[in-house]
C-alpha atoms as a PDB file:
ATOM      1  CA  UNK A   1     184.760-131.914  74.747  1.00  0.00           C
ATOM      2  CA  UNK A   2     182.280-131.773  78.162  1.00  0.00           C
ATOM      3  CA  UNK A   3     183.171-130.251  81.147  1.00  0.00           C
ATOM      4  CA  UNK A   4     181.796-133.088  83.544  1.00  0.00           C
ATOM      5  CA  UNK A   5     183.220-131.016  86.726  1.00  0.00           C
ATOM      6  CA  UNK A   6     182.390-128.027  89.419  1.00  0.00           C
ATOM      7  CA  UNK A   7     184.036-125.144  88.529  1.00  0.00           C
ATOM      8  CA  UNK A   8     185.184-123.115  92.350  1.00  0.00           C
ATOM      9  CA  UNK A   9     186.012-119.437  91.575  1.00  0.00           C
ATOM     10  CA  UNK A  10     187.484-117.930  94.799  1.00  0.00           C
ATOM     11  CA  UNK A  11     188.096-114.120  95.443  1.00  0.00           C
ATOM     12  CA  UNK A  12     191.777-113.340  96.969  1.00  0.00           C
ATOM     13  CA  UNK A  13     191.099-110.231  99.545  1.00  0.00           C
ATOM     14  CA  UNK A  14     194.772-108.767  99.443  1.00  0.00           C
ATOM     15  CA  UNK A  15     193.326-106.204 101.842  1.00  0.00           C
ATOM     16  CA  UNK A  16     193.716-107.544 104.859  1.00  0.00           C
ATOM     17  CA  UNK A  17     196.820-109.577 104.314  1.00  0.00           C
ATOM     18  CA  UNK A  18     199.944-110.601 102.091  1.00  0.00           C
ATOM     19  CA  UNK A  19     200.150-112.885  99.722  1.00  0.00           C
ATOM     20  CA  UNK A  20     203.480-114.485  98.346  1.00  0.00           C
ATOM     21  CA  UNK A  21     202.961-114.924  94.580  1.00  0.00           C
ATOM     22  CA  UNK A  22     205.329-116.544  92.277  1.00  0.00           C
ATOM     23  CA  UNK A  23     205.626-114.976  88.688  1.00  0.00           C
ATOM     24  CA  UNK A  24     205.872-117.098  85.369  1.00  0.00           C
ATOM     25  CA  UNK A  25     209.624-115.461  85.082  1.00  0.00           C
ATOM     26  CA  UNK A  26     210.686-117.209  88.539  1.00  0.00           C
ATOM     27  CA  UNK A  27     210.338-114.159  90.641  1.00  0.00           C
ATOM     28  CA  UNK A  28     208.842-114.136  94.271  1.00  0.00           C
ATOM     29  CA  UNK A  29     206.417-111.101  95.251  1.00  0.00           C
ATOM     30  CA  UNK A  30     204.928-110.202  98.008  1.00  0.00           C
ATOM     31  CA  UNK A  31     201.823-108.940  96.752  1.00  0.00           C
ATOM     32  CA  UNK A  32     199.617-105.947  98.578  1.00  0.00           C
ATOM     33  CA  UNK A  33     196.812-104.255  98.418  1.00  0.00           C
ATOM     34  CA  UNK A  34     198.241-101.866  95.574  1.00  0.00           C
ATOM     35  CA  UNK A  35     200.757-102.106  92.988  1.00  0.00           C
ATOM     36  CA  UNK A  36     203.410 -99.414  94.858  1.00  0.00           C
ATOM     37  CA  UNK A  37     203.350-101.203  97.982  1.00  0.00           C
ATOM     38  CA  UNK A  38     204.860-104.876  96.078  1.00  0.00           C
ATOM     39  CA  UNK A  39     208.105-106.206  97.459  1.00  0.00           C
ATOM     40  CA  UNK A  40     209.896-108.193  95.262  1.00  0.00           C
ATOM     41  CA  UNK A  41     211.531-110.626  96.999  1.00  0.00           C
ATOM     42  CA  UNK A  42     213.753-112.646  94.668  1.00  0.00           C
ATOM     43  CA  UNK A  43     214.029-115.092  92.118  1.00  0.00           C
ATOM     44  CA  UNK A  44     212.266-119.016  92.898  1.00  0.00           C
ATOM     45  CA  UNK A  45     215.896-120.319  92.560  1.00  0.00           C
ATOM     46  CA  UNK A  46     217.484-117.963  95.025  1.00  0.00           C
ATOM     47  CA  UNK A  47     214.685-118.793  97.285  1.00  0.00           C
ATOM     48  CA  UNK A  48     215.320-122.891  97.239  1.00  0.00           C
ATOM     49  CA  UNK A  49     219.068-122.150  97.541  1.00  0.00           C
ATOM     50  CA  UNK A  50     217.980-120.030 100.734  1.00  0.00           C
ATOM     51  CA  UNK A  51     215.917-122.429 102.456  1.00  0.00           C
ATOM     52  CA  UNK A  52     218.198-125.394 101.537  1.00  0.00           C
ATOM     53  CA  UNK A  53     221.136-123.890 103.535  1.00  0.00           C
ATOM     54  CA  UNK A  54     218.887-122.914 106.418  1.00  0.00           C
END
């Protein structure tokens, strides 16, 4: 098998900002510059109920 497209490889620079990251097990992180300063914010399904009732 060929690989007949461009591969894009982007850097992420969680320095300057947050990023809301979504984990294979369902739960939502905020994700910061280091490991300590995570917030986990939930599960995904928690999060759909959430902004269904808003």
């Amino acid at each position: 098998m060929r690989y007949a497209g461009t591969l894009v490889v982007r850097c992420i620079d969680i320095r300057t900002r947050d990023y809301w990251v979504i984990e294979n097990d369902g739960t939502v992180w905020i994700e910061r510059e280091a490991d300590d300063l995570d917030i986990r914010v939930g599960d995904l399904a928690n999060l759909l109920t959430l902004t269904a009732n808003a």
